[in-house]
Protein backbone atom coordinates (compact mmCIF):
# COMPACT_ATOMS: atom_id res chain seq x y z
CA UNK A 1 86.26 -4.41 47.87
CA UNK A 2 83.65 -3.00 45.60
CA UNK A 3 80.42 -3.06 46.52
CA UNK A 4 77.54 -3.62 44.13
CA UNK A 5 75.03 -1.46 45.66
CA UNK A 6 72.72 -0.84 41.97
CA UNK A 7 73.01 -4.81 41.91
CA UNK A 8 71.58 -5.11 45.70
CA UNK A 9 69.05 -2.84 44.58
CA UNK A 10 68.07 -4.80 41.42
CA UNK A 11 67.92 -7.95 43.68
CA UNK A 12 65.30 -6.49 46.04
CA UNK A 13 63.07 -5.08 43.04
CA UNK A 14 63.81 -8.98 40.92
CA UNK A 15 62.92 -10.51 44.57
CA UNK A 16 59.81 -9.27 44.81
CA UNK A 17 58.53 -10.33 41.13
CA UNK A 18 55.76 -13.60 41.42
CA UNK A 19 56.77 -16.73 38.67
CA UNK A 20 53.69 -18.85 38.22
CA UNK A 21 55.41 -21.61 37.59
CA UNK A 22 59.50 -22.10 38.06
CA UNK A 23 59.89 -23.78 34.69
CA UNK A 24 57.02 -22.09 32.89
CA UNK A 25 57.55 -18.57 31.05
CA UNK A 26 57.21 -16.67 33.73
CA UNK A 27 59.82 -18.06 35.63
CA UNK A 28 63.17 -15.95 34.10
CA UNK A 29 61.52 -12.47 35.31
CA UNK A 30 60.07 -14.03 38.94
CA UNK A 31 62.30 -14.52 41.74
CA UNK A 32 65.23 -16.59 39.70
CA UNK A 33 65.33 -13.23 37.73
CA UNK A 34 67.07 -11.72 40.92
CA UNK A 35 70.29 -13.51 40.36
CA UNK A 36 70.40 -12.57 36.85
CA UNK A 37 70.77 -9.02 38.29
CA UNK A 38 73.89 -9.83 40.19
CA UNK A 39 75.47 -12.41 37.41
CA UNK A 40 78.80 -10.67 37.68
CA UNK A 41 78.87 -10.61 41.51
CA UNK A 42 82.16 -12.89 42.63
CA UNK A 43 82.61 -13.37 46.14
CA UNK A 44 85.88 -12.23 47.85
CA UNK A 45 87.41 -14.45 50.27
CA UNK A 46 86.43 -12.15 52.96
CA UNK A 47 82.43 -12.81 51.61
CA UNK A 48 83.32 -16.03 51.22
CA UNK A 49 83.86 -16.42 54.77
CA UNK A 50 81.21 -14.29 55.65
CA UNK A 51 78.74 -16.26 53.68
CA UNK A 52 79.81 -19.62 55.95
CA UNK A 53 78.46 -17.47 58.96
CA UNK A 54 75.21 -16.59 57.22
CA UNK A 55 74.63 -20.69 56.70
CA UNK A 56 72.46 -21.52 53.74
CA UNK A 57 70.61 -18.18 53.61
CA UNK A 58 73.88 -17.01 51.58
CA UNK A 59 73.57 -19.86 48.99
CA UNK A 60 72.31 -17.85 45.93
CA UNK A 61 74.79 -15.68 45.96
CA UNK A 62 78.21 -18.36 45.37
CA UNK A 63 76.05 -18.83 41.87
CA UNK A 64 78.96 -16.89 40.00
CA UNK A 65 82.14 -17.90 41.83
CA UNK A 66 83.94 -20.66 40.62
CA UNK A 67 84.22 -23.89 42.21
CA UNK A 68 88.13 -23.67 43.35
CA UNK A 69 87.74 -19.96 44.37
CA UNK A 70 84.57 -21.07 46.69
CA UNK A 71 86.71 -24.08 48.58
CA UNK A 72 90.07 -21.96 48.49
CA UNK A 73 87.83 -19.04 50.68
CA UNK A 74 86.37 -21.87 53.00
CA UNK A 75 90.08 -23.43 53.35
CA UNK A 76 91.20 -19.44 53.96
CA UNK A 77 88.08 -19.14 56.27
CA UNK A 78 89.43 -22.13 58.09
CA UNK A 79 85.77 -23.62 57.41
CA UNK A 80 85.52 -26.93 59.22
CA UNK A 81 84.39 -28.84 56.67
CA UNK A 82 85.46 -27.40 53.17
CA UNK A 83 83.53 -28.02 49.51
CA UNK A 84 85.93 -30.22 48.65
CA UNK A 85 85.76 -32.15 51.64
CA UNK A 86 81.52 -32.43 50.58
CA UNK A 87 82.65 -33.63 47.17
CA UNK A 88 84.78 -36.22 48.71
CA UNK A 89 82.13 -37.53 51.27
CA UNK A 90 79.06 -37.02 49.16
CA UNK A 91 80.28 -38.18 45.80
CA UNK A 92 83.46 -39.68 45.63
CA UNK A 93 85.09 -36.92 43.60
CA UNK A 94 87.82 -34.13 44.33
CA UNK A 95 87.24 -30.91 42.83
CA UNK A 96 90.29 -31.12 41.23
CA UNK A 97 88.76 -33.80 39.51
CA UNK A 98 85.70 -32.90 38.52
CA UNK A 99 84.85 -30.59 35.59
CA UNK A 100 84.52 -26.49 36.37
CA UNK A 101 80.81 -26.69 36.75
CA UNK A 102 80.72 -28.61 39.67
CA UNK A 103 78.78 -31.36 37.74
CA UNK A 104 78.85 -35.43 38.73
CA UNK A 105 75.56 -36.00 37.52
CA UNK A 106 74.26 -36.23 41.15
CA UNK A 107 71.53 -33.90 41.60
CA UNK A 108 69.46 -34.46 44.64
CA UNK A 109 65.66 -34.28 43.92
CA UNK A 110 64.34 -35.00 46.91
CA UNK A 111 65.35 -34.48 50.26
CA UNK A 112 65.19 -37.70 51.99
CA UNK A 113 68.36 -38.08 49.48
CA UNK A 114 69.25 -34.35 50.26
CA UNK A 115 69.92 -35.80 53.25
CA UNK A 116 71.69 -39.01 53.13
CA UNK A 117 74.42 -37.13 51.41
CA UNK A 118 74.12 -34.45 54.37
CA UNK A 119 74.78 -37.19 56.60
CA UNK A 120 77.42 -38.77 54.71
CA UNK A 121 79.46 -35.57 54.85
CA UNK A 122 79.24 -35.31 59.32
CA UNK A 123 80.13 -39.21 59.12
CA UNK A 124 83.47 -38.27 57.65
CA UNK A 125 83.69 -35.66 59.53
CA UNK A 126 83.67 -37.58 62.77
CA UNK A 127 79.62 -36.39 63.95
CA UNK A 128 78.89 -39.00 66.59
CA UNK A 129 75.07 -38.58 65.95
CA UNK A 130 75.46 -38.02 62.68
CA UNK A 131 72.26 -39.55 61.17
CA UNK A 132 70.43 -37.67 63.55
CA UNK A 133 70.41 -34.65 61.51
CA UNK A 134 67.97 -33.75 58.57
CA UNK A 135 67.88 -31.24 55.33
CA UNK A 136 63.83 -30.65 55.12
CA UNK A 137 61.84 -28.68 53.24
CA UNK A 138 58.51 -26.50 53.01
CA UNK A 139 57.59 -26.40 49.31
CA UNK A 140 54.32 -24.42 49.41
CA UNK A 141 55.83 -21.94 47.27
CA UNK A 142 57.46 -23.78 44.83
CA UNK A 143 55.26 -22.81 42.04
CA UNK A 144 56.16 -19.51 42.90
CA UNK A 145 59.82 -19.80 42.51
CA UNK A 146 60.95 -20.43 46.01
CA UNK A 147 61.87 -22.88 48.67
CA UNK A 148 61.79 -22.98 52.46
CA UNK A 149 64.47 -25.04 53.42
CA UNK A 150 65.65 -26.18 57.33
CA UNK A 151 68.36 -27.75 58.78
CA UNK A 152 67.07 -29.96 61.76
CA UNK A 153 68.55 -32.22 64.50
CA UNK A 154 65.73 -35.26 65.07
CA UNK A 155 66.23 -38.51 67.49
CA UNK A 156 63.07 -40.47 66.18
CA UNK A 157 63.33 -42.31 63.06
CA UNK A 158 59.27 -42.83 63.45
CA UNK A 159 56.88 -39.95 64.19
CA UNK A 160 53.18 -39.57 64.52
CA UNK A 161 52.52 -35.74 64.05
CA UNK A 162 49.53 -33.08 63.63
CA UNK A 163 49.18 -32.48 59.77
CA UNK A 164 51.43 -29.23 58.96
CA UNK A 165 48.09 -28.09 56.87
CA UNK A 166 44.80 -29.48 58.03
CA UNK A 167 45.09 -29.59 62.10
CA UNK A 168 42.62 -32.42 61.96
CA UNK A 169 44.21 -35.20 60.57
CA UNK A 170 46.84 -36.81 62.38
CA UNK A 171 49.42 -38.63 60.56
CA UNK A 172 52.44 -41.21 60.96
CA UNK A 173 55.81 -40.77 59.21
CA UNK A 174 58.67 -42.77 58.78
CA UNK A 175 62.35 -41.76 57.25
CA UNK A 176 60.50 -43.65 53.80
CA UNK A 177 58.07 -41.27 53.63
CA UNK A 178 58.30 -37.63 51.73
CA UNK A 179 56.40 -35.47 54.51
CA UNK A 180 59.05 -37.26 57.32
CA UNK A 181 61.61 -34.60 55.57
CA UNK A 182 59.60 -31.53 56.89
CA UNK A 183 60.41 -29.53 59.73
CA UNK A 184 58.04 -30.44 63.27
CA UNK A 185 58.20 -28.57 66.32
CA UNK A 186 56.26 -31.19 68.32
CA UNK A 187 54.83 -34.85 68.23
CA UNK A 188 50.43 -35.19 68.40
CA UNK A 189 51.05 -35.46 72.04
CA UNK A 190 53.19 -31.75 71.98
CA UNK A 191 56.65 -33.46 72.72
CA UNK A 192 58.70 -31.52 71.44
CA UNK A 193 60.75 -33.09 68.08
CA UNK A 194 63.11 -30.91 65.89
CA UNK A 195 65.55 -28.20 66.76
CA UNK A 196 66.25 -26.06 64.21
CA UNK A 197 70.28 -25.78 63.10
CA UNK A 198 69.78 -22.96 60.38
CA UNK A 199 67.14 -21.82 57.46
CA UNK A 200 66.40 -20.17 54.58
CA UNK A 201 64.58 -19.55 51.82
CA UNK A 202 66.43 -20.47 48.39
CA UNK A 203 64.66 -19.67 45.02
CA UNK A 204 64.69 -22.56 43.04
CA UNK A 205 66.93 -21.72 40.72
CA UNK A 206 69.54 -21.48 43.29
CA UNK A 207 69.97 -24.59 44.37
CA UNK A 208 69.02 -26.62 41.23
CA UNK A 209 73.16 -27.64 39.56
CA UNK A 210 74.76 -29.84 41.96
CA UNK A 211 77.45 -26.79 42.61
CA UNK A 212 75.13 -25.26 44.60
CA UNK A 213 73.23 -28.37 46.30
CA UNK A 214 76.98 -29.21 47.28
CA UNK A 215 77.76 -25.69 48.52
CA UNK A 216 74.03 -25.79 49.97
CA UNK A 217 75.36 -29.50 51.94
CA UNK A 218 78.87 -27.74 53.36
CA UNK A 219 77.00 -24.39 54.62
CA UNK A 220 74.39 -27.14 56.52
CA UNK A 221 77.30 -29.02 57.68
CA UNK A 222 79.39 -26.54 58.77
CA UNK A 223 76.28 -24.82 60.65
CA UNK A 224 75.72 -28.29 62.68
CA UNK A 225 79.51 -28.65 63.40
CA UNK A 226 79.84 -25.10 64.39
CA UNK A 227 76.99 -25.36 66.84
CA UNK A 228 74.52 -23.05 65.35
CA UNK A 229 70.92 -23.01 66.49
CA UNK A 230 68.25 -21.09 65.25
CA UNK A 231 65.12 -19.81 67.33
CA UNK A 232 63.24 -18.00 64.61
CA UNK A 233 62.18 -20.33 62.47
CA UNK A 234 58.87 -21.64 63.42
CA UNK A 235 57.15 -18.35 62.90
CA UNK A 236 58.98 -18.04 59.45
CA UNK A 237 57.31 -21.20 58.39
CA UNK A 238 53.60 -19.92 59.42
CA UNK A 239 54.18 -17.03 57.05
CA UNK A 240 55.29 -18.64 54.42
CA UNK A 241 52.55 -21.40 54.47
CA UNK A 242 50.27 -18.23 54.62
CA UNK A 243 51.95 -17.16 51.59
CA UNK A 244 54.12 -14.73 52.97
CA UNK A 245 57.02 -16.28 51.49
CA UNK A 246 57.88 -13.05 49.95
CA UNK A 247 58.14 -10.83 53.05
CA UNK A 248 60.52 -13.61 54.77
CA UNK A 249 62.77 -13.36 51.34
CA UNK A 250 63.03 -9.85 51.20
CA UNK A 251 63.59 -9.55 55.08
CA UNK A 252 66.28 -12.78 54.94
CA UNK A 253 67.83 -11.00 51.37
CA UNK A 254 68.31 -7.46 53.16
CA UNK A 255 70.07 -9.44 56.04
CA UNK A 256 72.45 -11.27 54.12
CA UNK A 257 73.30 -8.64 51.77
CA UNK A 258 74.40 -6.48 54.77
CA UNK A 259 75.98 -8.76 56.36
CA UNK A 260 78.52 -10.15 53.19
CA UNK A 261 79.02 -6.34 52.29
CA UNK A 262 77.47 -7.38 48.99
């Protein structure tokens, strides 16, 4: 397997570049500009399968495998739930049906919808609690260029929480409301609320074609059926809220990098 060690160290440098705005000018030499640098990078099956351990931290870099060649390495990887199993349960469609690009026109936007189709995928796949489980999202740093995404298990549909960003407000949320899709570690009264299934964060670029919000869904899905928990995550968030979002994509890139032989 060749590894693309001048591409990792492109990445890195690319990672570290600030976008002012994701769609402005800017945005082609911030933090999308890191993928750019590893454009030709296809995952082997044995990355593939690699990439299903590192959960949705691995998610930029399927960008440049085809569709079949991604769910042919989960079906080698004996993944539990398979991206063709997502397209089936989220949209309907078998890849073998579908064009190359992954495309249905089915782009999630938000992630109260993020989730419903996360949800739809464990109900096929037999999750008892299945709507129990949520795909949130910090987006402090989305001008930047970057996401914090989380995978969380919740039981309350209703929840009356300390504001993530001014401590003195208190407020209610219910699964209508946008701010319900962010990650909580307690209630107002310090019950604790979410537990955390997996993280990572995803420059916006990388997860905006439905190929990659659907290979975004199976890595989530496979991480709750697998079992995975995740007990770093809360002091992730307080960095990147601080604007450290940076630091925690440059630690989480070097991680994943070494760990897919990339």
């Amino acid at each position: 397997m060749k590894k693309l060690t001048m591409a990792t160290g492109l990445s890195l440098s690319l990672l570290l570049g600030c976008a002012s705005n994701p769609s402005g000018p800017n945005a082609s030499h911030g933090l999308g500009g890191f993928f750019r640098g590893v454009a030709h990078l296809v995952l082997s099956p044995v990355q593939i399968a690699a990439g299903l351990l590192e959960g949705v931290a691995s998610l930029p870099y399927y960008a440049s495998t085809g569709l079949h060649k991604i769910n042919q390495g989960m079906i080698e990887a004996q993944a539990s739930i398979t991206l063709d199993d997502t397209y089936e349960a989220a949209y309907g469609k078998r890849i073998k049906d579908i064009n190359v690009d992954g495309d249905t026109n089915e782009q999630f936007r938000r992630m109260k919808h993020a989730t419903a189709y996360l949800q739809k995928i464990l109900k096929q796949h037999g999750v008892v609690d299945y709507d129990k489980y949520l795909l949130t999202s910090i987006d402090t740093a989305n001008r930047q260029g970057a996401t914090l995404f989380a995978v969380v298990y919740r039981l309350r549909t209703s929840i009356t929480v300390i504001d993530k960003y001014n401590p003195k407000i208190t407020r209610k949320f219910t699964t209508k409301d946008r701010l319900f899709y962010e990650p909580y570690r307690e209630d107002f009264q310090g019950t604790p609320l979410d537990t955390i299934i997996d993280w990572a964060g995803v420059p916006i670029e990388s997860y905006q074609s439905q190929k990659l919000q659907a290979v975004m869904l199976t890595l989530a899905a496979n991480a709750i059926v697998n079992g995975k928990r995740r007990i770093d995550y809360w002091q992730a968030e307080a960095e990147w809220i601080n604007g450290n979002f940076k630091t925690i994509l440059k630690q989480q890139n070097e991680q994943t990098t070494r760990s897919m032989k990339i």
